[in-house]
Structure formats: C-alpha cells, structure tokens
PDB file of N, CA and C in Angstrom:
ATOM      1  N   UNK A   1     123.760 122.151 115.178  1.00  0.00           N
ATOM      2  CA  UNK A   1     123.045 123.377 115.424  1.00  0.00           C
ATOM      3  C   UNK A   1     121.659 123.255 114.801  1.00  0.00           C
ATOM      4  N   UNK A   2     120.785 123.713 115.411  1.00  0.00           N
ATOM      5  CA  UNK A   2     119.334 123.335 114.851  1.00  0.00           C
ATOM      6  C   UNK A   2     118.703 124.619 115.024  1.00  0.00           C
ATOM      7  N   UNK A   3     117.612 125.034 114.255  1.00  0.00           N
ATOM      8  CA  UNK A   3     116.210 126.498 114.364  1.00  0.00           C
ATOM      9  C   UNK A   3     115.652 126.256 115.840  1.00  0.00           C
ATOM     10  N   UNK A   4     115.778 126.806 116.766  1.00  0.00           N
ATOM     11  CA  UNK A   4     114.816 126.701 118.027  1.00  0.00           C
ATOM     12  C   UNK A   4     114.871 125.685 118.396  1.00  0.00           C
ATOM     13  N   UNK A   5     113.777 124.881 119.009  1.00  0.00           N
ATOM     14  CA  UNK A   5     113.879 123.576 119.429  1.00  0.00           C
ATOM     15  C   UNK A   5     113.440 122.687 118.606  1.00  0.00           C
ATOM     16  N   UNK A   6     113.640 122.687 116.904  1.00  0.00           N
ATOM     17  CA  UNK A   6     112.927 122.256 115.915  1.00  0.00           C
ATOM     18  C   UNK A   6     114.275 120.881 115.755  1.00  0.00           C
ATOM     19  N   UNK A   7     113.897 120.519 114.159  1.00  0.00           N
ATOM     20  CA  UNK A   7     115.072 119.330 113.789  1.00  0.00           C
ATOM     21  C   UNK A   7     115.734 120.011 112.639  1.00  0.00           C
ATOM     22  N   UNK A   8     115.410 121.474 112.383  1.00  0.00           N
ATOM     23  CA  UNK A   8     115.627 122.340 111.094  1.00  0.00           C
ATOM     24  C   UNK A   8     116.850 122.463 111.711  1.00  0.00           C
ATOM     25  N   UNK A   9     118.237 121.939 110.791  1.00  0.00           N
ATOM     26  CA  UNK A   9     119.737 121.802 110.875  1.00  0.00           C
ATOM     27  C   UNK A   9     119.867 123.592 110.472  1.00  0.00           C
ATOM     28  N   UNK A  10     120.833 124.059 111.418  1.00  0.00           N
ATOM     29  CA  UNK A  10     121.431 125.638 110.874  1.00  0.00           C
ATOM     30  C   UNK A  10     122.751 125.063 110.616  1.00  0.00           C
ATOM     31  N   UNK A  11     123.056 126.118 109.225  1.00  0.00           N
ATOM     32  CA  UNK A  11     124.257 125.947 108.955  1.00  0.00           C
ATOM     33  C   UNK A  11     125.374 127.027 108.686  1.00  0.00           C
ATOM     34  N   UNK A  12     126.286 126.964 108.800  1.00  0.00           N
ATOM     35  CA  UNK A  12     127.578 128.508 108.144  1.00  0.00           C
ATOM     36  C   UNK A  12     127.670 128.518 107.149  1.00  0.00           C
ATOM     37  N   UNK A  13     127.592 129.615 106.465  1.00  0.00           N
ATOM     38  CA  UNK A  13     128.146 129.918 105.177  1.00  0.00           C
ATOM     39  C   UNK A  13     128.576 131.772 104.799  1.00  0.00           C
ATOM     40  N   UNK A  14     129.860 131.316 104.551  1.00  0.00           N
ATOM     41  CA  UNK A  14     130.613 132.677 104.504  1.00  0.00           C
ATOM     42  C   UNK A  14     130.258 133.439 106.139  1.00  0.00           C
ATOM     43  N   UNK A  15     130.689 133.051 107.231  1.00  0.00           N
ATOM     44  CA  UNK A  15     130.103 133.525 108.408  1.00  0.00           C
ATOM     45  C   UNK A  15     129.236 134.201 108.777  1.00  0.00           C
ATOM     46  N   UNK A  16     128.033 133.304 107.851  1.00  0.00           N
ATOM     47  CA  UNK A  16     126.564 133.711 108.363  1.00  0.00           C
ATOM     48  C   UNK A  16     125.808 132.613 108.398  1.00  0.00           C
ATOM     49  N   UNK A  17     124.759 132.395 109.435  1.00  0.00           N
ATOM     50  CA  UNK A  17     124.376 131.087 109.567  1.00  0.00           C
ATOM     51  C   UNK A  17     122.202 131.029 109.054  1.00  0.00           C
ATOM     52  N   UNK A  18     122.555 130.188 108.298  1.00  0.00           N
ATOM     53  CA  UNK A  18     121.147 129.994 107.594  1.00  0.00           C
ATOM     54  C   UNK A  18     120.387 128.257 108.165  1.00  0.00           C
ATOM     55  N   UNK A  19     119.299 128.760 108.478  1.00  0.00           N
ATOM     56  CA  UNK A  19     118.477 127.642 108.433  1.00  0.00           C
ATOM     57  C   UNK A  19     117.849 126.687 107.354  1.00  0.00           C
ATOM     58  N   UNK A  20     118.143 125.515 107.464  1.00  0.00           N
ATOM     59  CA  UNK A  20     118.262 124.583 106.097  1.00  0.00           C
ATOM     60  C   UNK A  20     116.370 123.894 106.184  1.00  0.00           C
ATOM     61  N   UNK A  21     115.617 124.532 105.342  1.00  0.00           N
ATOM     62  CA  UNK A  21     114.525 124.218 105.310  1.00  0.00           C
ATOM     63  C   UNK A  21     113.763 123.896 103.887  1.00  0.00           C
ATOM     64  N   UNK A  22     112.926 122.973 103.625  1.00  0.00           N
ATOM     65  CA  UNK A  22     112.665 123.004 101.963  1.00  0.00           C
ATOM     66  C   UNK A  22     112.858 122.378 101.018  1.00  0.00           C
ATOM     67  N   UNK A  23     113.416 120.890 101.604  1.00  0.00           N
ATOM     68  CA  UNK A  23     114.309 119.709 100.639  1.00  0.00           C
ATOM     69  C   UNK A  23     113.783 119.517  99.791  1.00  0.00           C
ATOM     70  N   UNK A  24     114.011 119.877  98.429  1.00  0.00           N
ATOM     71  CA  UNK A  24     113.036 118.857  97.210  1.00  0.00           C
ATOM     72  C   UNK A  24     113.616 118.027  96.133  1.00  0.00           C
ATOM     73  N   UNK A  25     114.637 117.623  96.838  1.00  0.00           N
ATOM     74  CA  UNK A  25     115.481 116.436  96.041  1.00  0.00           C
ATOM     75  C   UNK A  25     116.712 116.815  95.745  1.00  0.00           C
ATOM     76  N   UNK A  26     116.721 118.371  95.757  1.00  0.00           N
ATOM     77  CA  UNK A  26     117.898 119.019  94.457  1.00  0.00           C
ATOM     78  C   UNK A  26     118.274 120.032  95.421  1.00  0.00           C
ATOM     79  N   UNK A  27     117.682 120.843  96.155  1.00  0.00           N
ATOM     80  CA  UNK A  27     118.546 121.912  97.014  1.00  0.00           C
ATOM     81  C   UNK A  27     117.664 122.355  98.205  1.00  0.00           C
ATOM     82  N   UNK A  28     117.990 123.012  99.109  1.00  0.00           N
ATOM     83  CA  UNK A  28     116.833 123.120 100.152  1.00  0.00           C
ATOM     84  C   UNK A  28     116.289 124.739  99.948  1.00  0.00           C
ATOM     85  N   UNK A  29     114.877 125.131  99.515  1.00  0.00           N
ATOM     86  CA  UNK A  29     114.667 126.106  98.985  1.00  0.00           C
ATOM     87  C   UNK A  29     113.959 127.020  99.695  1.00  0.00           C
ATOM     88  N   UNK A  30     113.530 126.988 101.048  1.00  0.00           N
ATOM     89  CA  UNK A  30     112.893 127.786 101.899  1.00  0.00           C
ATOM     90  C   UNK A  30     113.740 127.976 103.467  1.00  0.00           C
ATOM     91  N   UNK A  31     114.891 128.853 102.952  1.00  0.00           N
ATOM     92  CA  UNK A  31     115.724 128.644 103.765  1.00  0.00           C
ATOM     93  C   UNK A  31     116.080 130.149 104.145  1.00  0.00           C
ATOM     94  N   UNK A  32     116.580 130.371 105.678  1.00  0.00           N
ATOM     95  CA  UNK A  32     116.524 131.897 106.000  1.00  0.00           C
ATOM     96  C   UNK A  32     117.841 132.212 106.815  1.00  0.00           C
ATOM     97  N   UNK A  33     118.048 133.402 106.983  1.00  0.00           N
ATOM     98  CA  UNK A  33     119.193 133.744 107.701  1.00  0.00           C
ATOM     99  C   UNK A  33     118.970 134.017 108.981  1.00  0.00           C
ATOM    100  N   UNK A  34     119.640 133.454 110.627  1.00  0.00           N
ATOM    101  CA  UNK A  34     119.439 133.245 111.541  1.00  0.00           C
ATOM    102  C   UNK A  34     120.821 133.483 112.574  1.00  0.00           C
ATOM    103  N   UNK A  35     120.004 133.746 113.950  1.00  0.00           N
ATOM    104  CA  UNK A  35     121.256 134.301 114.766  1.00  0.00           C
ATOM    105  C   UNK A  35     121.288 133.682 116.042  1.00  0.00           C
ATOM    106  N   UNK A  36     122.192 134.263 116.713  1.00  0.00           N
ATOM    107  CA  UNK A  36     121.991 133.211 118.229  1.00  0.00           C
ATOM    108  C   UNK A  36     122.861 134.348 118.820  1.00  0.00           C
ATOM    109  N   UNK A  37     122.286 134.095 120.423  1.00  0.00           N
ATOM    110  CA  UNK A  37     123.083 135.091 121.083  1.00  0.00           C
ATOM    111  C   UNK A  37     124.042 134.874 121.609  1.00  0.00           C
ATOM    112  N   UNK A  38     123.933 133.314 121.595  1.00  0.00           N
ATOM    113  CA  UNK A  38     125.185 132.464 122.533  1.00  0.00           C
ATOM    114  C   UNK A  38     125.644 131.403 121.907  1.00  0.00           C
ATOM    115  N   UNK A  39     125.376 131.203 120.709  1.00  0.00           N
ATOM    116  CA  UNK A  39     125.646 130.736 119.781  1.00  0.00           C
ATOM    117  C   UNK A  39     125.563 129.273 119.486  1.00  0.00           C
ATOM    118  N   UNK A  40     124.551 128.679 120.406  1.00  0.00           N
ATOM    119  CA  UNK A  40     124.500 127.868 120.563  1.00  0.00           C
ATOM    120  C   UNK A  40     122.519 127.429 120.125  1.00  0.00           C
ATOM    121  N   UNK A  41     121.718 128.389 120.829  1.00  0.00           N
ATOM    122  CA  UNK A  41     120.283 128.223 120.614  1.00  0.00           C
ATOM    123  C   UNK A  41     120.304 129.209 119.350  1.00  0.00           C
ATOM    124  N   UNK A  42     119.553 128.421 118.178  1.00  0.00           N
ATOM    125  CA  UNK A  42     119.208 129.559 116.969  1.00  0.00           C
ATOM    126  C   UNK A  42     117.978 130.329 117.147  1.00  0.00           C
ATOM    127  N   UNK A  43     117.841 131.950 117.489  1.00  0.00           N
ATOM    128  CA  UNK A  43     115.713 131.805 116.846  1.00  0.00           C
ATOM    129  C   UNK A  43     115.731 133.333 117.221  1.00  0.00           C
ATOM    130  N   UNK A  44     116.569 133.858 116.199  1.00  0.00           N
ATOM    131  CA  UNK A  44     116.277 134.973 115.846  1.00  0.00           C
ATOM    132  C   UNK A  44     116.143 134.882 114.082  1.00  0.00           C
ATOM    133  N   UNK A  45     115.368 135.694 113.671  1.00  0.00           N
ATOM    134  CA  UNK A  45     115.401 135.476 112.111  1.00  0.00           C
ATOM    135  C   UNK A  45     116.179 137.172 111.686  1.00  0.00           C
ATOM    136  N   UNK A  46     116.974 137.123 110.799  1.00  0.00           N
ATOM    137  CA  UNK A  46     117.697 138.156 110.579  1.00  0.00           C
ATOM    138  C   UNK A  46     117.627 138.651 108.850  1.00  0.00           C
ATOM    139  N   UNK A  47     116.762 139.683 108.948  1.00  0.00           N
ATOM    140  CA  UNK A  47     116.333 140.252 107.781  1.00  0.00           C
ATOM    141  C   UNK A  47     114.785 139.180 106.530  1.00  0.00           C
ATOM    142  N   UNK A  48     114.505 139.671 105.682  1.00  0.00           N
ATOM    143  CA  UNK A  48     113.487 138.748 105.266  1.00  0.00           C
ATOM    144  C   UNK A  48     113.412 138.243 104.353  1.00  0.00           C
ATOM    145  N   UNK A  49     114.740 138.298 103.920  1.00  0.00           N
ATOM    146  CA  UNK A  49     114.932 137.365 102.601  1.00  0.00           C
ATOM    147  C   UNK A  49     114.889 135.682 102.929  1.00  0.00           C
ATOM    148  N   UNK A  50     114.297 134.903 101.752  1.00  0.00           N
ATOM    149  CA  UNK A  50     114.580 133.911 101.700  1.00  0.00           C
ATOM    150  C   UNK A  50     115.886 133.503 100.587  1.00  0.00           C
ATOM    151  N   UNK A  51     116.022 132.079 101.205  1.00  0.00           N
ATOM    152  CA  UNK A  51     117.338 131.271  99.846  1.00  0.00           C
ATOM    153  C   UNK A  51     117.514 129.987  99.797  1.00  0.00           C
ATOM    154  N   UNK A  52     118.039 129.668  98.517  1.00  0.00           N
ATOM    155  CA  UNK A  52     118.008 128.360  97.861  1.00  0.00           C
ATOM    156  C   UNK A  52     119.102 127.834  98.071  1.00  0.00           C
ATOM    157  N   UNK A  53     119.651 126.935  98.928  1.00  0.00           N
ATOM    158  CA  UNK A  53     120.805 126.213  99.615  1.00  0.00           C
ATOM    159  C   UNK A  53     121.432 124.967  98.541  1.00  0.00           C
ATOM    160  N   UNK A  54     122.532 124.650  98.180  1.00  0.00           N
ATOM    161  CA  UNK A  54     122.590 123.463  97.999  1.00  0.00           C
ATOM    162  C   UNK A  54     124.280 123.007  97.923  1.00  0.00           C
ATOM    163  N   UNK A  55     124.728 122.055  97.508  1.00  0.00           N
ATOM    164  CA  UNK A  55     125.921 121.629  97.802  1.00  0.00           C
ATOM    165  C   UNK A  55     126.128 121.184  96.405  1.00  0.00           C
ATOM    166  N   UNK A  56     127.225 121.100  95.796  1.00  0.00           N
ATOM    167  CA  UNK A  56     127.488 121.005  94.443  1.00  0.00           C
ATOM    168  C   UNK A  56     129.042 120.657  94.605  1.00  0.00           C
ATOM    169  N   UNK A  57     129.966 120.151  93.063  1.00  0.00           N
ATOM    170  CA  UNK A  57     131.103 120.141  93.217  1.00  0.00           C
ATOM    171  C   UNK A  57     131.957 121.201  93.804  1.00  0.00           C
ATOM    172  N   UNK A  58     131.484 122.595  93.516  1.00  0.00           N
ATOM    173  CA  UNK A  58     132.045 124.013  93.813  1.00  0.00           C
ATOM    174  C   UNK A  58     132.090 123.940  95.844  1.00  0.00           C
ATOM    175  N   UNK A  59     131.378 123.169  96.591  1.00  0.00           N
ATOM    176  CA  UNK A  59     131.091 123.544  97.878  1.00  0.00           C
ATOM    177  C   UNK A  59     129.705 123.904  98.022  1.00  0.00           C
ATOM    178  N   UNK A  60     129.342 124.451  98.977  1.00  0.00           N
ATOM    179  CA  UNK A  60     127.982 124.896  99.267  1.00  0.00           C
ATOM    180  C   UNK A  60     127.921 126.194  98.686  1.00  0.00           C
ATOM    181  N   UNK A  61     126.614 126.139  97.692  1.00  0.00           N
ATOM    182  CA  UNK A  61     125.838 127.217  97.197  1.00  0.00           C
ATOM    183  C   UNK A  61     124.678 127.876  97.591  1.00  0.00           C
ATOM    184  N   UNK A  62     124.668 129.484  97.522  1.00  0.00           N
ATOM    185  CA  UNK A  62     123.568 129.929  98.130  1.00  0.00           C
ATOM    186  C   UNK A  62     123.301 131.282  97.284  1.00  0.00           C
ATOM    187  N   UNK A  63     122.407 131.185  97.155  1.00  0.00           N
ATOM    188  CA  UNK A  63     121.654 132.194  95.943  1.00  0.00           C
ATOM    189  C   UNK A  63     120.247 132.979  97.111  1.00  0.00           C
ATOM    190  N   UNK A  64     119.869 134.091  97.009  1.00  0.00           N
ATOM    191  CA  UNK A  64     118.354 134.615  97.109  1.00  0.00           C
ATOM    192  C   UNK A  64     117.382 134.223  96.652  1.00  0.00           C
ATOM    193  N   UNK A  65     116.082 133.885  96.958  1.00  0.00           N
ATOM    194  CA  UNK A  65     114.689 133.418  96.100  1.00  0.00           C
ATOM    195  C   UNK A  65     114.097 134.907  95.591  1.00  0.00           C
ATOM    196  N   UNK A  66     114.227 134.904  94.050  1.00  0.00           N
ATOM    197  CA  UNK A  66     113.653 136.063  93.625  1.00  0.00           C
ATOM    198  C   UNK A  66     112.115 135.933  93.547  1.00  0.00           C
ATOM    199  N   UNK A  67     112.031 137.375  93.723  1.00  0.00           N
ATOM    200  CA  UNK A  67     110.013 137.321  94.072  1.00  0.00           C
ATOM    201  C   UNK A  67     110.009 138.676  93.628  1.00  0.00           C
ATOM    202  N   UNK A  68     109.017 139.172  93.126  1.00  0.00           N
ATOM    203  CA  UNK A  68     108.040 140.727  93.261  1.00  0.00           C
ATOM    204  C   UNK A  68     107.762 140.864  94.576  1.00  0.00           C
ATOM    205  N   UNK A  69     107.997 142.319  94.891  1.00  0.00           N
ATOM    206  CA  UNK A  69     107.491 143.191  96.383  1.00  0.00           C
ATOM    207  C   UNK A  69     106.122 141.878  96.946  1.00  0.00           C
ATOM    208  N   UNK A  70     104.976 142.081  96.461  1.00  0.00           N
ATOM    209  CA  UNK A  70     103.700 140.912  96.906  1.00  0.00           C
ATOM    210  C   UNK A  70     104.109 140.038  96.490  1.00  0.00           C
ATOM    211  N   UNK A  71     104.699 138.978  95.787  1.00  0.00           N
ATOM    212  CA  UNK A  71     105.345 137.498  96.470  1.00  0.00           C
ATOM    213  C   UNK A  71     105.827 137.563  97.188  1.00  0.00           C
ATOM    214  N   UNK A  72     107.619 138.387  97.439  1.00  0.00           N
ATOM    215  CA  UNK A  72     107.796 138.321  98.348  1.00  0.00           C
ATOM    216  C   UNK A  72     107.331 138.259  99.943  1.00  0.00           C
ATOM    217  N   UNK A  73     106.566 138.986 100.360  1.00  0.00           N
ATOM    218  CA  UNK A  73     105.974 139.405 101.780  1.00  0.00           C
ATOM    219  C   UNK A  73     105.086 138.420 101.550  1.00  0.00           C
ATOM    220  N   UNK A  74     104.180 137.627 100.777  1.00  0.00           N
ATOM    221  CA  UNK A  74     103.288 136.775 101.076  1.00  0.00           C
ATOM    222  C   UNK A  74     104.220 135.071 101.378  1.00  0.00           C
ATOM    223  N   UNK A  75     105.565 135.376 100.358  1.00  0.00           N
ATOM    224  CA  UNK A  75     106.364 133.934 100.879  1.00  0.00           C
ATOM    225  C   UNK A  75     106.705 134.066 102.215  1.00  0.00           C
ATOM    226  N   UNK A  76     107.160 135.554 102.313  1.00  0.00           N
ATOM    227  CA  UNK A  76     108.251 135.593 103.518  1.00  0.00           C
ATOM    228  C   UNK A  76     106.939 134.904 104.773  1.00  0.00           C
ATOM    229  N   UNK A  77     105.899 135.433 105.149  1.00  0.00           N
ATOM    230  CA  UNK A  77     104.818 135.097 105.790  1.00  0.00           C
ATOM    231  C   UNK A  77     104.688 133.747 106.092  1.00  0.00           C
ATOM    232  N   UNK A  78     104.456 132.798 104.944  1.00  0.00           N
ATOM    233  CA  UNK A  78     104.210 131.512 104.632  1.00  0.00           C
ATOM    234  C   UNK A  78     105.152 130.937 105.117  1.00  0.00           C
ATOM    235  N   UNK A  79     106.556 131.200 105.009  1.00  0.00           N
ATOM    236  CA  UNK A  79     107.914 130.391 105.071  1.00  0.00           C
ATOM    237  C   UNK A  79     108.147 131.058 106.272  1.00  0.00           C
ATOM    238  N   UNK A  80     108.942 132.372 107.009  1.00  0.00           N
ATOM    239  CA  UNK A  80     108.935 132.825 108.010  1.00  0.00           C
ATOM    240  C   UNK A  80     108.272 132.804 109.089  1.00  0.00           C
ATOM    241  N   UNK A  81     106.868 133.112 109.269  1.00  0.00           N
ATOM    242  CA  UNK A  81     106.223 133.422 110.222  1.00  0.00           C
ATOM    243  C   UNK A  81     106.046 131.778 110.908  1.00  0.00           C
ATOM    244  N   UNK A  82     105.695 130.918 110.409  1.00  0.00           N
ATOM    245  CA  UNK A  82     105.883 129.948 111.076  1.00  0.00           C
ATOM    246  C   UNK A  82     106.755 129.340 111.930  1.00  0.00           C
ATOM    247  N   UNK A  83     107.802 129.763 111.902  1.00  0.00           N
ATOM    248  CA  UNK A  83     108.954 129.313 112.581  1.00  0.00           C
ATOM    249  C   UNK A  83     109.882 130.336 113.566  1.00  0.00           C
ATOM    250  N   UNK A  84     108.653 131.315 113.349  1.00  0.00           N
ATOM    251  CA  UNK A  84     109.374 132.528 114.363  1.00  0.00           C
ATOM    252  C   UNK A  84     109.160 132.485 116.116  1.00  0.00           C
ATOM    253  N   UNK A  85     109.643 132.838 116.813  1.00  0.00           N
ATOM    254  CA  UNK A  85     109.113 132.852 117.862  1.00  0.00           C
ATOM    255  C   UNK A  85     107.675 133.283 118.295  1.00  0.00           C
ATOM    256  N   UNK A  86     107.312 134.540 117.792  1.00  0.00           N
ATOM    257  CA  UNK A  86     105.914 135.242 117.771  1.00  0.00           C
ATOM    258  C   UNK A  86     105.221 134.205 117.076  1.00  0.00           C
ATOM    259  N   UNK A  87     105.629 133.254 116.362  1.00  0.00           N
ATOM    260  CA  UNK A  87     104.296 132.059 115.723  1.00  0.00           C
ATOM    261  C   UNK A  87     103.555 131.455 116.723  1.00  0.00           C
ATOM    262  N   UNK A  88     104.687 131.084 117.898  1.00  0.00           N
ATOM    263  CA  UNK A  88     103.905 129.969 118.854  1.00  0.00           C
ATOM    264  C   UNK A  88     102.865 130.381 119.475  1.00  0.00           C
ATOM    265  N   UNK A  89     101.683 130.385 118.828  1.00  0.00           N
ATOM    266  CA  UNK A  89     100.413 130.870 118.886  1.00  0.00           C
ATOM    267  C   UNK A  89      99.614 129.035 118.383  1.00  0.00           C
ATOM    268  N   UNK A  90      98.183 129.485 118.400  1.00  0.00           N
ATOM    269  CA  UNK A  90      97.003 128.850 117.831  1.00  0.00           C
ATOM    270  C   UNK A  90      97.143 128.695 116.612  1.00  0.00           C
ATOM    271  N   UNK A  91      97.547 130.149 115.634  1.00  0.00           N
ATOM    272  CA  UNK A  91      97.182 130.602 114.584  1.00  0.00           C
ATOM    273  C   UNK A  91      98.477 130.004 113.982  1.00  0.00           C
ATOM    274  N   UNK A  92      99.500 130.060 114.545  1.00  0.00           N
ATOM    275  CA  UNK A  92     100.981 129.740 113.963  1.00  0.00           C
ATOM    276  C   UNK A  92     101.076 128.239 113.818  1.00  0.00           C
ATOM    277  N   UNK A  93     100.636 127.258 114.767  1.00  0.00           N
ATOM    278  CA  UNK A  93      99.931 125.768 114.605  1.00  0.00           C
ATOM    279  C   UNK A  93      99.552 125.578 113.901  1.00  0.00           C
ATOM    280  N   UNK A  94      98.161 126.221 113.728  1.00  0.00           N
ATOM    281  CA  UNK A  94      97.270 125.809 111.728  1.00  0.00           C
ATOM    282  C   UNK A  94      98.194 126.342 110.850  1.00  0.00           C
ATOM    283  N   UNK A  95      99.142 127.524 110.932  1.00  0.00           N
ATOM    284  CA  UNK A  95      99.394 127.732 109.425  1.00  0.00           C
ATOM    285  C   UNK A  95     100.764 126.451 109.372  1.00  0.00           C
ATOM    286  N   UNK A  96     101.605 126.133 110.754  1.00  0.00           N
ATOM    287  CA  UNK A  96     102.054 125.112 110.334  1.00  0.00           C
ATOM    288  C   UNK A  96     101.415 124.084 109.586  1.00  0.00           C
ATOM    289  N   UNK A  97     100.635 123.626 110.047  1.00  0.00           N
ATOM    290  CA  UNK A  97      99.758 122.452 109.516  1.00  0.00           C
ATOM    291  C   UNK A  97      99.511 122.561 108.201  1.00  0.00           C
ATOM    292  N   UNK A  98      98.724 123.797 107.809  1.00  0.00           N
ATOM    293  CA  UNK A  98      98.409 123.915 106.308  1.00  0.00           C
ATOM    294  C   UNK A  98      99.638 124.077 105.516  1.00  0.00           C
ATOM    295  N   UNK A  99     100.700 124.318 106.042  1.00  0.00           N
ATOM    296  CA  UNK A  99     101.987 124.149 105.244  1.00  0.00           C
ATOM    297  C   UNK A  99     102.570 122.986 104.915  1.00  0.00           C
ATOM    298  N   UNK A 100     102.279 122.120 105.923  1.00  0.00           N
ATOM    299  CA  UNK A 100     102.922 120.723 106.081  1.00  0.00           C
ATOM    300  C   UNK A 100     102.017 119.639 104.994  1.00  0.00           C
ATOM    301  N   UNK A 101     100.579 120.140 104.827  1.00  0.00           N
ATOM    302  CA  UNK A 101     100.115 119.548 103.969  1.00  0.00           C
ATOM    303  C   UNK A 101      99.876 119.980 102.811  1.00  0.00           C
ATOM    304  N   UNK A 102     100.228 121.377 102.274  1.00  0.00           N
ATOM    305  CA  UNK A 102     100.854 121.650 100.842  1.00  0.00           C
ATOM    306  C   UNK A 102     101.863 120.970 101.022  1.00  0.00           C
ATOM    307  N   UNK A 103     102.622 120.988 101.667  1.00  0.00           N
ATOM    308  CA  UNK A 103     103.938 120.337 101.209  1.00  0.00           C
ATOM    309  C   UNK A 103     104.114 118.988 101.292  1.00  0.00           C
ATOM    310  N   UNK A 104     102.918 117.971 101.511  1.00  0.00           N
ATOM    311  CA  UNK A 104     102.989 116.658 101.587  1.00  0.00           C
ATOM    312  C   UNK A 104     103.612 115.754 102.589  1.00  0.00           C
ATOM    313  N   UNK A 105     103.882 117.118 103.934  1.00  0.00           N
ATOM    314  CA  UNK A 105     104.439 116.284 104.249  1.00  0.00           C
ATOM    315  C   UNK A 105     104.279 115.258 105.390  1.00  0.00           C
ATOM    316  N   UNK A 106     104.934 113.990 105.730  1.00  0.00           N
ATOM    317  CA  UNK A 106     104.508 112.950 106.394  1.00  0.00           C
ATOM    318  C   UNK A 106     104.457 113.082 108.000  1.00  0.00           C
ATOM    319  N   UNK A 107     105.256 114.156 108.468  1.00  0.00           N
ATOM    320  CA  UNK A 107     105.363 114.301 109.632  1.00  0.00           C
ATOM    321  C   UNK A 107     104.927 116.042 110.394  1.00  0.00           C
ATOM    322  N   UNK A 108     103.830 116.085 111.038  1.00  0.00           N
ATOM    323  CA  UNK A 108     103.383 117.635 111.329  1.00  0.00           C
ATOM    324  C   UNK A 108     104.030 117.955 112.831  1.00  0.00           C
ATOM    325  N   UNK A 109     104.330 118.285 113.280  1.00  0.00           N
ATOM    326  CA  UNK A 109     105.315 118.531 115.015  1.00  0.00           C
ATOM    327  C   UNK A 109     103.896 119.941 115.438  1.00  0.00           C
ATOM    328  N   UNK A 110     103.601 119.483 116.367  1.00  0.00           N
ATOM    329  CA  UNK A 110     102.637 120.028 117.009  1.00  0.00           C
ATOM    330  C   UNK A 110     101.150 120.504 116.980  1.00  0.00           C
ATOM    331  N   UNK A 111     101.026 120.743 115.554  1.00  0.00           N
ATOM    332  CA  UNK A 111     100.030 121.165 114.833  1.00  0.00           C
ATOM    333  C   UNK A 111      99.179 119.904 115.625  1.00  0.00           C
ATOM    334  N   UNK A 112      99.515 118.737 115.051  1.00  0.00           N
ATOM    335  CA  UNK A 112      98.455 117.432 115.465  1.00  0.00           C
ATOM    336  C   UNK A 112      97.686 118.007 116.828  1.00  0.00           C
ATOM    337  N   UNK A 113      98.000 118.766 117.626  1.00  0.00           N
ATOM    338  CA  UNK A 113      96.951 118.716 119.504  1.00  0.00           C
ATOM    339  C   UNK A 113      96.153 119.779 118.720  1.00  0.00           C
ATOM    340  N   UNK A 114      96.169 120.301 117.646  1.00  0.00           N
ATOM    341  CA  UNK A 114      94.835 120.891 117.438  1.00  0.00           C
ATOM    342  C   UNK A 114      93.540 120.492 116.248  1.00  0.00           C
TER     343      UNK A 114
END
C-alpha cells in the first residue's frame, strides 16, 4: 500500500492506516493518518496531526509529534501540504523541493521539471 502514486509505504496500526514518511535512522517521524475509499489507492489525509512511527521489541509504536498551536500548523503545512492532493500545483513542486533539500535528500520526484 503506498500515499497516492508516491513510494511513501502506508501502513495499519490498531485499524488505522498511517503514511510512513521521515526516516532518520531510529523511527519515521513525519508521518500522517490516511484513508482510501477502496482501499486500495491512499490520498485522503485524515485529521492534522502528525506521528513518530517505529518498530521496537514491543511491535510497532506510534506516539503524536508534540508542537504549540504555531508549530503545529506551520509543521502540519511543511509535512502535509505537500503530499496532499490540492499540492499538485507549481507551488506544491517548490515546496517539495525545498523540503527535499532541508532534508538532504538524494532523490527529488518531480520537483526536478521545474
């Protein structure tokens, strides 16, 4: 199961399914709760919390990312809006991009045609 037509793996937990986004060695930390209508395509985002995913002796763990009211809504933005449907814009491209290179990372998916 994957986020949209992305490589972002969705996963179950306690029969709710979260998108696994955010790897930084130790747990995946920009990760959101997600729906499908047919249960098969993911890309609805469901509510605006983010969470910190990880797998441990206990099974898979999942905690909330605590923030203040303005962190929050400025993460949710940063981490959310990119990957929403309403992103696939111009504007949703660059902020991919500028995300991908805070975050170092080696591979940008679409951003590059602009």
């Amino acid at each position: 199961m994957h986020w949209q037509d992305t490589q972002i793996a969705v996963v179950e937990h306690g029969g709710r399914f979260f998108a696994l986004n955010g790897w930084n060695d130790e747990y995946f930390d920009r990760c959101w709760e997600c729906s499908s209508k047919d249960g098969k395509k993911f890309d609805s985002i469901v509510g605006d919390e983010t969470y910190r995913i990880w797998h441990d002796e206990n099974g898979v763990r999942l905690e909330p990312n605590c923030f203040g009211a303005k962190e929050s809504t400025e993460y949710m933005y940063k981490v959310l809006v990119p990957y929403s449907g309403a992103a696939n814009s111009l504007s949703g491209e660059i902020l991919r991009a500028v995300l991908c290179i805070e975050n170092k990372e080696s591979r940008i998916d679409g951003a590059i045609n602009f």
